[in-house]
C-alpha atoms as a PDB file:
ATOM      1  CA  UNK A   1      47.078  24.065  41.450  1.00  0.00           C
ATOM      2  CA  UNK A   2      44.857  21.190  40.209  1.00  0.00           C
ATOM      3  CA  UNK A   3      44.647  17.669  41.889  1.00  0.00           C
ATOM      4  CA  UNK A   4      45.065  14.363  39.667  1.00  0.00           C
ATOM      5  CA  UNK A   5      43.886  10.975  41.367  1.00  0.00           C
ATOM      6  CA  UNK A   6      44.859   7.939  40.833  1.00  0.00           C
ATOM      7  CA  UNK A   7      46.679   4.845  41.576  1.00  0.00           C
ATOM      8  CA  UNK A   8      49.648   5.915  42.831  1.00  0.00           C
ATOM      9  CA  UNK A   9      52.082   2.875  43.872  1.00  0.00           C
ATOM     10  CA  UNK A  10      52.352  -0.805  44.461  1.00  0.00           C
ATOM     11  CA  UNK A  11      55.653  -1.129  46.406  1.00  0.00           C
ATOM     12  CA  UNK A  12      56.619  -3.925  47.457  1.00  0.00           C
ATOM     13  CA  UNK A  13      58.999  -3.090  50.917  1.00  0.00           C
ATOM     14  CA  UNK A  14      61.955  -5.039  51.598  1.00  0.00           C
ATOM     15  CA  UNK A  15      63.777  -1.939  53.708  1.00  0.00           C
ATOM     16  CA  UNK A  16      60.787  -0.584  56.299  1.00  0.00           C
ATOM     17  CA  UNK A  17      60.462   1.106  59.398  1.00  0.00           C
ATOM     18  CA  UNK A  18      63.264   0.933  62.052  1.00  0.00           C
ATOM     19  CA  UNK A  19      61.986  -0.088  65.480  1.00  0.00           C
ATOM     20  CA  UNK A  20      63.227   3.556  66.762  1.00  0.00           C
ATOM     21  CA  UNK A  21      61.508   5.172  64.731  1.00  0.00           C
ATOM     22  CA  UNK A  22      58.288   4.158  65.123  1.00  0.00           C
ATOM     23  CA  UNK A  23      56.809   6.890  67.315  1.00  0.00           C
ATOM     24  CA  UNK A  24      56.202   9.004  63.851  1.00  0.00           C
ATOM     25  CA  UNK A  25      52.890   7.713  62.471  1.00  0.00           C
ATOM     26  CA  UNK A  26      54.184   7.690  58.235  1.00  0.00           C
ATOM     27  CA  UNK A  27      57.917   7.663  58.647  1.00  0.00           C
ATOM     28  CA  UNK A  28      60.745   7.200  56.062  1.00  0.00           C
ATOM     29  CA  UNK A  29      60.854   3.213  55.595  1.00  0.00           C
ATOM     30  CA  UNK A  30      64.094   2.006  57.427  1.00  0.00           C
ATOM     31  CA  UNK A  31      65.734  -1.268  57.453  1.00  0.00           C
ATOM     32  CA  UNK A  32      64.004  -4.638  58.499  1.00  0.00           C
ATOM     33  CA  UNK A  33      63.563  -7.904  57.139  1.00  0.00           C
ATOM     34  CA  UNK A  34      59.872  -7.898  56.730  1.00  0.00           C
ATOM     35  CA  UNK A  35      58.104  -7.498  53.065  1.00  0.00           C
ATOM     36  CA  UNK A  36      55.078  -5.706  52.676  1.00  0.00           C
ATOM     37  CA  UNK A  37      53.011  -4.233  49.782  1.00  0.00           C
ATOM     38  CA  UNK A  38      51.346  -0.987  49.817  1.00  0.00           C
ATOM     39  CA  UNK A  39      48.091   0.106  48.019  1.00  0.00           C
ATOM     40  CA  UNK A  40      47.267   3.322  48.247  1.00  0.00           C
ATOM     41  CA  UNK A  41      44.619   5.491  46.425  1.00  0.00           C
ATOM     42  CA  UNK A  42      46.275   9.019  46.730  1.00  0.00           C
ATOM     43  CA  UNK A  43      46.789  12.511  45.293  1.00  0.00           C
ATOM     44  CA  UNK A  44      49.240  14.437  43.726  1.00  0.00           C
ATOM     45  CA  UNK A  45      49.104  18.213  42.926  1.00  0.00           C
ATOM     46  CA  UNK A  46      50.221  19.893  39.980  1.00  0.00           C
ATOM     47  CA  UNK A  47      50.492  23.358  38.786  1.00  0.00           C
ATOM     48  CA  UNK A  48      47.827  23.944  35.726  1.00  0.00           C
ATOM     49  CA  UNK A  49      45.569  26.897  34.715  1.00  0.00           C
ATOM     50  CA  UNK A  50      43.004  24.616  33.023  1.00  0.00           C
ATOM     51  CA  UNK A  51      43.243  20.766  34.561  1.00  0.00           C
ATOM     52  CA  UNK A  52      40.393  19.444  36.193  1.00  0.00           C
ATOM     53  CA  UNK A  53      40.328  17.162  39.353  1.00  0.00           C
ATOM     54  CA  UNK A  54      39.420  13.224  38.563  1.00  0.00           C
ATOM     55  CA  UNK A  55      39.904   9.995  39.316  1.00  0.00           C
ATOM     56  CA  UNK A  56      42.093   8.133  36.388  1.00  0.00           C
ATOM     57  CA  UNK A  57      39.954   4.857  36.933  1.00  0.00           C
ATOM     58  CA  UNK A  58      37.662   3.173  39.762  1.00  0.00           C
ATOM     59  CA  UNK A  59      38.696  -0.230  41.323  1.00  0.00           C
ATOM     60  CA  UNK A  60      35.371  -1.554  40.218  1.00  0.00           C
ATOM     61  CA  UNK A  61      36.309  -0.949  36.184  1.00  0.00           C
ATOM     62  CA  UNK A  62      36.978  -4.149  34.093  1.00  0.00           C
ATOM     63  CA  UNK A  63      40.070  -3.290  32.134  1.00  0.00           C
ATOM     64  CA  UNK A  64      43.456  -4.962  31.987  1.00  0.00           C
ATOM     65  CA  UNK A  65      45.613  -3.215  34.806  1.00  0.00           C
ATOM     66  CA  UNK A  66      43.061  -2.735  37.157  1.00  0.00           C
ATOM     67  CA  UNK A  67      41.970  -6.859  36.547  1.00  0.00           C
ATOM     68  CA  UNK A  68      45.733  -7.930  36.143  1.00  0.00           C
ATOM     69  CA  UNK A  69      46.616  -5.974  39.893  1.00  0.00           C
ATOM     70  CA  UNK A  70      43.327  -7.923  41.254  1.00  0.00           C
ATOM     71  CA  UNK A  71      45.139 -10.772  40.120  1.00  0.00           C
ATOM     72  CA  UNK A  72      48.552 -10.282  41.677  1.00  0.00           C
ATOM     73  CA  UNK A  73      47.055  -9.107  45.134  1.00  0.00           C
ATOM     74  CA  UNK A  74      45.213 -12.647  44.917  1.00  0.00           C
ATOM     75  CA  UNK A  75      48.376 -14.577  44.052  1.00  0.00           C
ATOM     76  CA  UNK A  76      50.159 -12.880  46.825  1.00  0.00           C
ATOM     77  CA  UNK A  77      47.814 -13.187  49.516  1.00  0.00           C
ATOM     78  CA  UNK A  78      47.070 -16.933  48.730  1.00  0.00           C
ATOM     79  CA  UNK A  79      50.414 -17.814  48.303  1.00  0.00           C
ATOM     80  CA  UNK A  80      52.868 -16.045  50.275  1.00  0.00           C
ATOM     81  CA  UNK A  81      51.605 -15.412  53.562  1.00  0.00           C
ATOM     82  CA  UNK A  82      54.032 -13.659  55.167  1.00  0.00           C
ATOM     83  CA  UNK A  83      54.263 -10.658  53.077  1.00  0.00           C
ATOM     84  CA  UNK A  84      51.823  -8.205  54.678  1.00  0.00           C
ATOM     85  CA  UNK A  85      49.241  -6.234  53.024  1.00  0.00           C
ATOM     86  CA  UNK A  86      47.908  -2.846  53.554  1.00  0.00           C
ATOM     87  CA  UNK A  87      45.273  -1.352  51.400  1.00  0.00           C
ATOM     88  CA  UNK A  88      44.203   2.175  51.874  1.00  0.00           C
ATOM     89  CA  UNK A  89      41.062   3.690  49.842  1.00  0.00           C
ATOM     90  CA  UNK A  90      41.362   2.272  46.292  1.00  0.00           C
ATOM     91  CA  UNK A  91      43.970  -0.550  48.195  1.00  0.00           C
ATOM     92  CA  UNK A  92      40.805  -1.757  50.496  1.00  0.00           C
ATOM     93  CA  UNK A  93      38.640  -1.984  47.027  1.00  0.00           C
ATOM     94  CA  UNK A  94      41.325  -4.446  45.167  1.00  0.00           C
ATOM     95  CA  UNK A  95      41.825  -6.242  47.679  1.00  0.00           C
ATOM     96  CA  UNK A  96      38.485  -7.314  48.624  1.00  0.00           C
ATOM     97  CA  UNK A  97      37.794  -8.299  44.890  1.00  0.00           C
ATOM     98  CA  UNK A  98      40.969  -9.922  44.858  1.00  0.00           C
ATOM     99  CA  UNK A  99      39.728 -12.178  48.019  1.00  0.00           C
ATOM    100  CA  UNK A 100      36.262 -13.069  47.148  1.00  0.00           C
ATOM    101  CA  UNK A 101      34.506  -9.633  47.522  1.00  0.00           C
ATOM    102  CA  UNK A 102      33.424  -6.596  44.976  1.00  0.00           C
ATOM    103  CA  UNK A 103      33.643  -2.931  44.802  1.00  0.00           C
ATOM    104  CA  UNK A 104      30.768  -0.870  43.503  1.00  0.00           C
ATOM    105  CA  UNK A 105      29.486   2.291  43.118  1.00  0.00           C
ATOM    106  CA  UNK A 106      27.672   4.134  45.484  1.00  0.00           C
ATOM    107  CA  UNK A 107      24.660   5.190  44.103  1.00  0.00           C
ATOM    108  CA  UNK A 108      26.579   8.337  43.252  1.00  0.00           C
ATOM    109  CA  UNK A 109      26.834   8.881  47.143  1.00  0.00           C
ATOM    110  CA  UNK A 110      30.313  10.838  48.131  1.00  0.00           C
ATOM    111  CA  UNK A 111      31.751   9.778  51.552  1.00  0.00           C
ATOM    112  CA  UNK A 112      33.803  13.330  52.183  1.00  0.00           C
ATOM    113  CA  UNK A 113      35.887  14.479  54.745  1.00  0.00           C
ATOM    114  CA  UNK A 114      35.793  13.708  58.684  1.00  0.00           C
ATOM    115  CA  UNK A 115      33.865  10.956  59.581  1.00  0.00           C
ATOM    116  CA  UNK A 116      33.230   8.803  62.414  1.00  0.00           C
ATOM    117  CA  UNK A 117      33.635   4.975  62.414  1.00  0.00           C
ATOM    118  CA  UNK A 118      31.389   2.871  64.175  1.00  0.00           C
ATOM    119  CA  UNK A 119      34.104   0.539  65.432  1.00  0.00           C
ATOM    120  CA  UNK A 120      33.150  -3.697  65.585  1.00  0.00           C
ATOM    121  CA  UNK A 121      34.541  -4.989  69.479  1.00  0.00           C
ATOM    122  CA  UNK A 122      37.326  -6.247  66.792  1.00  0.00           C
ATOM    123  CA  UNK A 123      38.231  -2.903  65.564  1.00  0.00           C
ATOM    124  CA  UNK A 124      38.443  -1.332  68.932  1.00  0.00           C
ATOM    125  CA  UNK A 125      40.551  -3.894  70.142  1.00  0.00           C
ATOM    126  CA  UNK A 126      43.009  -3.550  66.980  1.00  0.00           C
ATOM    127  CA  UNK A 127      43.147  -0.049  67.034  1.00  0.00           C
ATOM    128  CA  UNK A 128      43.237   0.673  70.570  1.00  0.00           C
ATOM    129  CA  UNK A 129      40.522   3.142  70.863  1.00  0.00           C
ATOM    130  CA  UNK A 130      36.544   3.190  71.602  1.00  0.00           C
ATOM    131  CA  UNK A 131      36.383   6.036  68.353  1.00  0.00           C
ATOM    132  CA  UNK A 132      38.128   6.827  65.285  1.00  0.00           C
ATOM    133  CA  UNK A 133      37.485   9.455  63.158  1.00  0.00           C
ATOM    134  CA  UNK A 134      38.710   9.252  59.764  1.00  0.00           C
ATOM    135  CA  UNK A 135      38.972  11.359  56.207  1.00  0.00           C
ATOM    136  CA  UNK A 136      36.846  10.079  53.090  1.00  0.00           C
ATOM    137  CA  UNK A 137      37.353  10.669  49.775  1.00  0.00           C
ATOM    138  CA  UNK A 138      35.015   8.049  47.700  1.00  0.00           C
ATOM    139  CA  UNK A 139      31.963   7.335  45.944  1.00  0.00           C
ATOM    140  CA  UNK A 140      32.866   3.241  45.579  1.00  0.00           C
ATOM    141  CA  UNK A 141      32.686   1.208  48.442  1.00  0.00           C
ATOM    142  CA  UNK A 142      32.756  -2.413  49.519  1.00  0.00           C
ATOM    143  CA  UNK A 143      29.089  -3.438  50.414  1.00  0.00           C
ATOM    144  CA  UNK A 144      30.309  -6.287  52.093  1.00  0.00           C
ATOM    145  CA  UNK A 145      32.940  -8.677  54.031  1.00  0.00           C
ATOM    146  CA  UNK A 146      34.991 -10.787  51.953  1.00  0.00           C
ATOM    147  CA  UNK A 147      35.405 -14.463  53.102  1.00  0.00           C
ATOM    148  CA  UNK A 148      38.154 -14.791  55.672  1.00  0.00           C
ATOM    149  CA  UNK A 149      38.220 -11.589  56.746  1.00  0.00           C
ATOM    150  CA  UNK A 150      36.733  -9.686  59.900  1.00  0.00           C
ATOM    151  CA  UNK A 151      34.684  -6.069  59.622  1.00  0.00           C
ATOM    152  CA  UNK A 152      36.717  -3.372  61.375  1.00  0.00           C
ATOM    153  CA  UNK A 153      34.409  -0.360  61.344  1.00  0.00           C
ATOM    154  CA  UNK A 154      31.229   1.155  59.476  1.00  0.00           C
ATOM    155  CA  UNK A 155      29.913   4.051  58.562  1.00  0.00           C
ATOM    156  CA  UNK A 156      25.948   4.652  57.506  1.00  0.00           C
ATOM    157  CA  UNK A 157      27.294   5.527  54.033  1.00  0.00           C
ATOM    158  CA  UNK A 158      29.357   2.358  53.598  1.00  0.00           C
ATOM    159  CA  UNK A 159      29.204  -0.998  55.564  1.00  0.00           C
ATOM    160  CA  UNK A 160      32.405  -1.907  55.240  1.00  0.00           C
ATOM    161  CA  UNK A 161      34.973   0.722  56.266  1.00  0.00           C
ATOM    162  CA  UNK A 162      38.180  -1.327  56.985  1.00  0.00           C
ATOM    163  CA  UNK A 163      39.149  -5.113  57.549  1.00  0.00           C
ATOM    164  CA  UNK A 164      41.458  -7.651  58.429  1.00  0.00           C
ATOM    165  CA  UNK A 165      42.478 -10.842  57.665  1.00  0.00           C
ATOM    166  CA  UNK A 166      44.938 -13.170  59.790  1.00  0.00           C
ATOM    167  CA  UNK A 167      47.541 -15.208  58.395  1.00  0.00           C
ATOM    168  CA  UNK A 168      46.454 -18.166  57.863  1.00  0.00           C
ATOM    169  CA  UNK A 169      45.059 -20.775  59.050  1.00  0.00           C
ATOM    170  CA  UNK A 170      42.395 -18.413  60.035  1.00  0.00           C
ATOM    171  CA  UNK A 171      40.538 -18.181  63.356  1.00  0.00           C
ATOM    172  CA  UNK A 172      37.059 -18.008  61.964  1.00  0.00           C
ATOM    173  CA  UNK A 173      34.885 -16.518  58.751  1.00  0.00           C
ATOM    174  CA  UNK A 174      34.220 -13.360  58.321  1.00  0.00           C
ATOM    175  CA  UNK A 175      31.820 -11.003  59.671  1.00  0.00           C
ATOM    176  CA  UNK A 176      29.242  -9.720  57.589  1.00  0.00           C
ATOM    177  CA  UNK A 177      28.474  -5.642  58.266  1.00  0.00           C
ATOM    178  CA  UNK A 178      24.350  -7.158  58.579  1.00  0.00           C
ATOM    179  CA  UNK A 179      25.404  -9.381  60.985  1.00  0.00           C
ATOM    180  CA  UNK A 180      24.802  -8.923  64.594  1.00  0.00           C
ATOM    181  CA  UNK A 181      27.648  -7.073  66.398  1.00  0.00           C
ATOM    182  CA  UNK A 182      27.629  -9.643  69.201  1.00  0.00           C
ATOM    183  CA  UNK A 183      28.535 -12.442  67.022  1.00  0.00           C
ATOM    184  CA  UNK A 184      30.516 -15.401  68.575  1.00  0.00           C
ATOM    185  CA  UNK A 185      33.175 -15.261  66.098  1.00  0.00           C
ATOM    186  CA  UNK A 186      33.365 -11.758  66.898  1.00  0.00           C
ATOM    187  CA  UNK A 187      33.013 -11.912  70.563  1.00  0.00           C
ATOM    188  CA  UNK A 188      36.222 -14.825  70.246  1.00  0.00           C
ATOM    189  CA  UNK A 189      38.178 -12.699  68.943  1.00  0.00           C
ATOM    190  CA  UNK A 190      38.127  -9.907  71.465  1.00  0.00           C
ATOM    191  CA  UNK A 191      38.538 -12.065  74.144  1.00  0.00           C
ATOM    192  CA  UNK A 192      41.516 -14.241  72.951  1.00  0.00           C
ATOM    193  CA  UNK A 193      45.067 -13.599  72.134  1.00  0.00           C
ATOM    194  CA  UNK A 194      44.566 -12.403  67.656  1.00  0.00           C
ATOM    195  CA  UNK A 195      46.785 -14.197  65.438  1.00  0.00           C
ATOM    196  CA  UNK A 196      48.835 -12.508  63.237  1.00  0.00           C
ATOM    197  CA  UNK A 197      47.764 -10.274  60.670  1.00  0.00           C
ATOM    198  CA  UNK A 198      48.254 -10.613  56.896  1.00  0.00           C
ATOM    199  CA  UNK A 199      45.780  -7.931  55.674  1.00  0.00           C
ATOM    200  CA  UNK A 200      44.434  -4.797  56.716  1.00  0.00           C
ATOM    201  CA  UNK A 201      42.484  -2.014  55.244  1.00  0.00           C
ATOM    202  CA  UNK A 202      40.441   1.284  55.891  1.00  0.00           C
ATOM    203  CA  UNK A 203      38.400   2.638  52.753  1.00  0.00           C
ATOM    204  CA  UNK A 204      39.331   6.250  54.531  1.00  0.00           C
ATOM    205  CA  UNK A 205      42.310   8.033  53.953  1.00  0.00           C
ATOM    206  CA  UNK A 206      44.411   8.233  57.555  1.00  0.00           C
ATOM    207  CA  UNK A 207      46.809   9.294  55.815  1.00  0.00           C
ATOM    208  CA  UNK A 208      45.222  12.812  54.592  1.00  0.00           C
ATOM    209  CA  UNK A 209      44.515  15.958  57.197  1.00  0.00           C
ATOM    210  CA  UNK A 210      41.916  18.212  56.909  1.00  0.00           C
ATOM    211  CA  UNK A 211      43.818  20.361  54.265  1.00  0.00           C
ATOM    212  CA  UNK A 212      44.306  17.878  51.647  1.00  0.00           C
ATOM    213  CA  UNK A 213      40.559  16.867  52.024  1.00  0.00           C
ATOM    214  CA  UNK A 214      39.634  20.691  51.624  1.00  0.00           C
ATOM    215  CA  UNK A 215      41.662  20.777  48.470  1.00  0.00           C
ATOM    216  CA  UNK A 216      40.819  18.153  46.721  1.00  0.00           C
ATOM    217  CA  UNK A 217      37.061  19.160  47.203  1.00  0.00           C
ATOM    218  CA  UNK A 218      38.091  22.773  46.182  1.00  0.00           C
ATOM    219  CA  UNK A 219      39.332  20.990  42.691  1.00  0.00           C
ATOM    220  CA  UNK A 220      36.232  18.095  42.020  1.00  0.00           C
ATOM    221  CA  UNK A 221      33.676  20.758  42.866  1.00  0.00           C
ATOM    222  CA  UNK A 222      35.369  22.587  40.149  1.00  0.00           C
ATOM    223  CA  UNK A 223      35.561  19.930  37.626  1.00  0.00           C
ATOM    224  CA  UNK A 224      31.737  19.230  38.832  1.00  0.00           C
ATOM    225  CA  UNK A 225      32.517  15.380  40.476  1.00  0.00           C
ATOM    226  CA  UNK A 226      31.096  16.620  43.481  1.00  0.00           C
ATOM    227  CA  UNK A 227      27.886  18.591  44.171  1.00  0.00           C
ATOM    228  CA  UNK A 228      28.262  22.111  46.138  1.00  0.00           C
ATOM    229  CA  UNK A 229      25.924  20.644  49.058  1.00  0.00           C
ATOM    230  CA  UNK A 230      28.075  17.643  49.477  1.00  0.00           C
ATOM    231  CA  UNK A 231      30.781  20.166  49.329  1.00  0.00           C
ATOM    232  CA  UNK A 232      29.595  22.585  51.711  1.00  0.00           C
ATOM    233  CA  UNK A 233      28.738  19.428  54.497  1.00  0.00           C
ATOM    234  CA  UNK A 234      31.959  18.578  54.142  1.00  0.00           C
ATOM    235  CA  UNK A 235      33.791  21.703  54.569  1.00  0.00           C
ATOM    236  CA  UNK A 236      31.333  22.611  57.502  1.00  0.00           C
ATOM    237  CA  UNK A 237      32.588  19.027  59.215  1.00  0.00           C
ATOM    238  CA  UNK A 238      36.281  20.442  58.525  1.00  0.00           C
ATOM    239  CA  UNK A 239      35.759  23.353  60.016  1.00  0.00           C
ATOM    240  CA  UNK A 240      34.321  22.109  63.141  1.00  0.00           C
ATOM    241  CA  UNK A 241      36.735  19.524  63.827  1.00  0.00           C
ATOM    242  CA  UNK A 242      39.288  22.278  62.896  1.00  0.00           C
ATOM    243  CA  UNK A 243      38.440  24.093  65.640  1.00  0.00           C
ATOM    244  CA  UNK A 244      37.403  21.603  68.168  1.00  0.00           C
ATOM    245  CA  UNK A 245      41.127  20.271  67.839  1.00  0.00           C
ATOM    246  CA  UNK A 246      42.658  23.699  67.712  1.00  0.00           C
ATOM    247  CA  UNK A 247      40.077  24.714  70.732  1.00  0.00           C
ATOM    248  CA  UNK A 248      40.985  21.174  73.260  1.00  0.00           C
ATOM    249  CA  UNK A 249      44.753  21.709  72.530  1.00  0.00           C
ATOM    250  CA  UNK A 250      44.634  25.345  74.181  1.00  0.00           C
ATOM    251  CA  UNK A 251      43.122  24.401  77.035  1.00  0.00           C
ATOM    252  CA  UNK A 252      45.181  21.533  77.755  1.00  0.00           C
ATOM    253  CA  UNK A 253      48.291  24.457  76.984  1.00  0.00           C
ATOM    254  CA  UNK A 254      46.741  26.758  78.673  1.00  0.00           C
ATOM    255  CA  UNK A 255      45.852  24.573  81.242  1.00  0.00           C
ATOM    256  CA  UNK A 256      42.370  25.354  81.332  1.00  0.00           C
ATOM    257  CA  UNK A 257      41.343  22.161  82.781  1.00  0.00           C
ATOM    258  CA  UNK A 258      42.543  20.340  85.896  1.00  0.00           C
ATOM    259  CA  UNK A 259      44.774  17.596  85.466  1.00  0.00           C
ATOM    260  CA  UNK A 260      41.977  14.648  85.245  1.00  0.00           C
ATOM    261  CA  UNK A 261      40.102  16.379  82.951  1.00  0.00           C
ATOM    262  CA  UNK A 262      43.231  17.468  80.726  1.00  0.00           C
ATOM    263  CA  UNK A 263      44.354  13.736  80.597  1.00  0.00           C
ATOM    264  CA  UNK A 264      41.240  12.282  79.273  1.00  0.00           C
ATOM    265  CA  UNK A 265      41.294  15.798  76.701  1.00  0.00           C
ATOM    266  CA  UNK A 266      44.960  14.425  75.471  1.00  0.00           C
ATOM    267  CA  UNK A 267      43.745  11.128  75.327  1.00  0.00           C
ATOM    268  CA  UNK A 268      40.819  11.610  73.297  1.00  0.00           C
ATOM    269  CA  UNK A 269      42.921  13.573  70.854  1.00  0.00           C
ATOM    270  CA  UNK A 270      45.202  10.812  70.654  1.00  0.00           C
ATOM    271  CA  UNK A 271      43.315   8.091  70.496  1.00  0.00           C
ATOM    272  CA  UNK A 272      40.456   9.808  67.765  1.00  0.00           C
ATOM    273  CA  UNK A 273      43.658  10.885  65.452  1.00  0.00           C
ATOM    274  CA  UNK A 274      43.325   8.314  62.684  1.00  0.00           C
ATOM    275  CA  UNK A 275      46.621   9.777  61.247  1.00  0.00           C
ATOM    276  CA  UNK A 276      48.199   8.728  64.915  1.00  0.00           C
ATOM    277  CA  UNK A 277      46.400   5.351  65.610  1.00  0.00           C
ATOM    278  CA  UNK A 278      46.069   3.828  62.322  1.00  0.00           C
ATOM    279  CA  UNK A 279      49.317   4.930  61.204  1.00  0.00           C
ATOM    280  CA  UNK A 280      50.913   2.917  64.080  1.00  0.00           C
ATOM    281  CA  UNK A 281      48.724  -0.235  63.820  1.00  0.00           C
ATOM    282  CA  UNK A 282      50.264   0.110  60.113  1.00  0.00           C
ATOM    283  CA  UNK A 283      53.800  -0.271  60.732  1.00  0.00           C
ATOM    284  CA  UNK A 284      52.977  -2.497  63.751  1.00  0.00           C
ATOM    285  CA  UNK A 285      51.448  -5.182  61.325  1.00  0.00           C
ATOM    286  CA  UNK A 286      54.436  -4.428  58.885  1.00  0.00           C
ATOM    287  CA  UNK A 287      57.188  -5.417  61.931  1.00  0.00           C
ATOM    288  CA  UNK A 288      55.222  -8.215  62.847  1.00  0.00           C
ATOM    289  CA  UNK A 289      53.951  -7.160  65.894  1.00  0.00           C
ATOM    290  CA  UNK A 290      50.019  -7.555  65.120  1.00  0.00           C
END
């Protein structure tokens, strides 16, 4: 069982989510009238005795599908505002050089498995939650904030770990990762009623769990993209948050802790679930909610 990466779909979504369903972080697309497209860097796994795990191309690369989907994201976004946009991974890396940004390598750097987000007072406020905890799977990154749109999150790795953009006209420029966390753009906009959003991305994946992440090292360590000792960091970071889940959900069973203590467990598990949280602010921005 090998993994292959690579693009895997531009869809544009005319039937999404029912409203009823919504309690199910990645449901099956329902019907509604909104129109949304969907970039999404994922991975699908094949049987194979001799395939080796890799990437089919990097968002950074100049050549003609990768520069022609730039394009259309840009044509989109500056032309029909009310079709939302979600970019996950690769997604988050065409879109910002389709808006006035780049994606570049990392210095070779892998950003694996679970790892905390520092969260902007605009990210917290989107997402609902103080901390988020997310799975990487990259060596590209966006160093920096496009025009227009407004940092979400950070990591030490990479700066720029999810954004968002409003529909326009927009409420203010962006925020550069650099720039001073109390910034009076940024303080506005957690204080004030947010218009609503056109864009968002994360460059994690909340869309993988700690098995797929394990896998798909198991496979690029084998086809030698990734080093043992990032391998063995990020395994070790599985692990633990393996068992920290697995550990706080028996005592809250097994009711282990009194009743304060268990609600504040159960909402820390909720609200640090990236699958849970992101995964509704996702379908939330697709109904037109956010």
């Amino acid at each position: 069982m090998t993994a292959s990466c690579s693009l895997a779909r531009v869809t544009s979504l005319s039937p999404i989510l029912n409203k009823t369903n919504r309690s199910t972080p990645f449901p099956t697309p329902m019907h509604s009238t909104s129109m949304c497209i969907s970039l999404a860097f994922t991975c699908s796994f094949v049987t194979s005795c001799n395939h080796t795990a890799a990437s089919a191309a990097s968002a950074h690369e100049n050549i003609e599908w990768i520069n022609n989907l730039v394009a259309y994201i840009a044509r989109v976004a500056q032309t029909k505002p009310h079709i939302k946009i979600i970019g996950i991974c690769f997604g988050h890396q065409i879109i910002a050089r389709a808006l006035g940004g780049e994606c570049v390598p990392n210095g070779g750097r892998w950003e694996l498995g679970p790892t905390p987000l520092q969260l902007t007072d605009l990210g917290k406020r989107i997402f609902g939650s103080d901390e988020l905890t997310i799975q990487q799977m990259h060596r590209d990154h966006v160093p920096s904030v496009p025009p227009s749109f407004h940092l979400l999150g950070s990591t030490n790795i990479s700066p720029n770990q999810g954004m968002v953009r409003f529909v326009p006209p927009f409420p203010s420029p962006s925020i550069d990762p650099s720039s001073n966390p109390t910034d009076t753009h940024q303080q506005t906009l957690s204080s004030t009623p947010l218009p609503p959003i056109q864009i968002l991305t994360t460059q994690g994946h909340p869309e993988f769990n700690s098995s797929i992440v394990s896998s798909i090292i198991e496979q690029r360590v084998a086809s030698g993209a990734i080093g043992i000792p990032a391998a063995e960091d990020a395994k070790r970071r599985l692990k633990e948050e393996q068992e920290e889940e697995e550990g706080a959900k028996r005592r809250v069973e097994e009711e282990e802790v009194d009743e304060v203590d268990g609600d504040a467990l159960k909402t820390r598990l909720r609200t640090s679930d990236a699958r849970s949280v992101v995964g509704k602010v996702v379908w939330r921005v697709i109904l037109g909610e956010m």
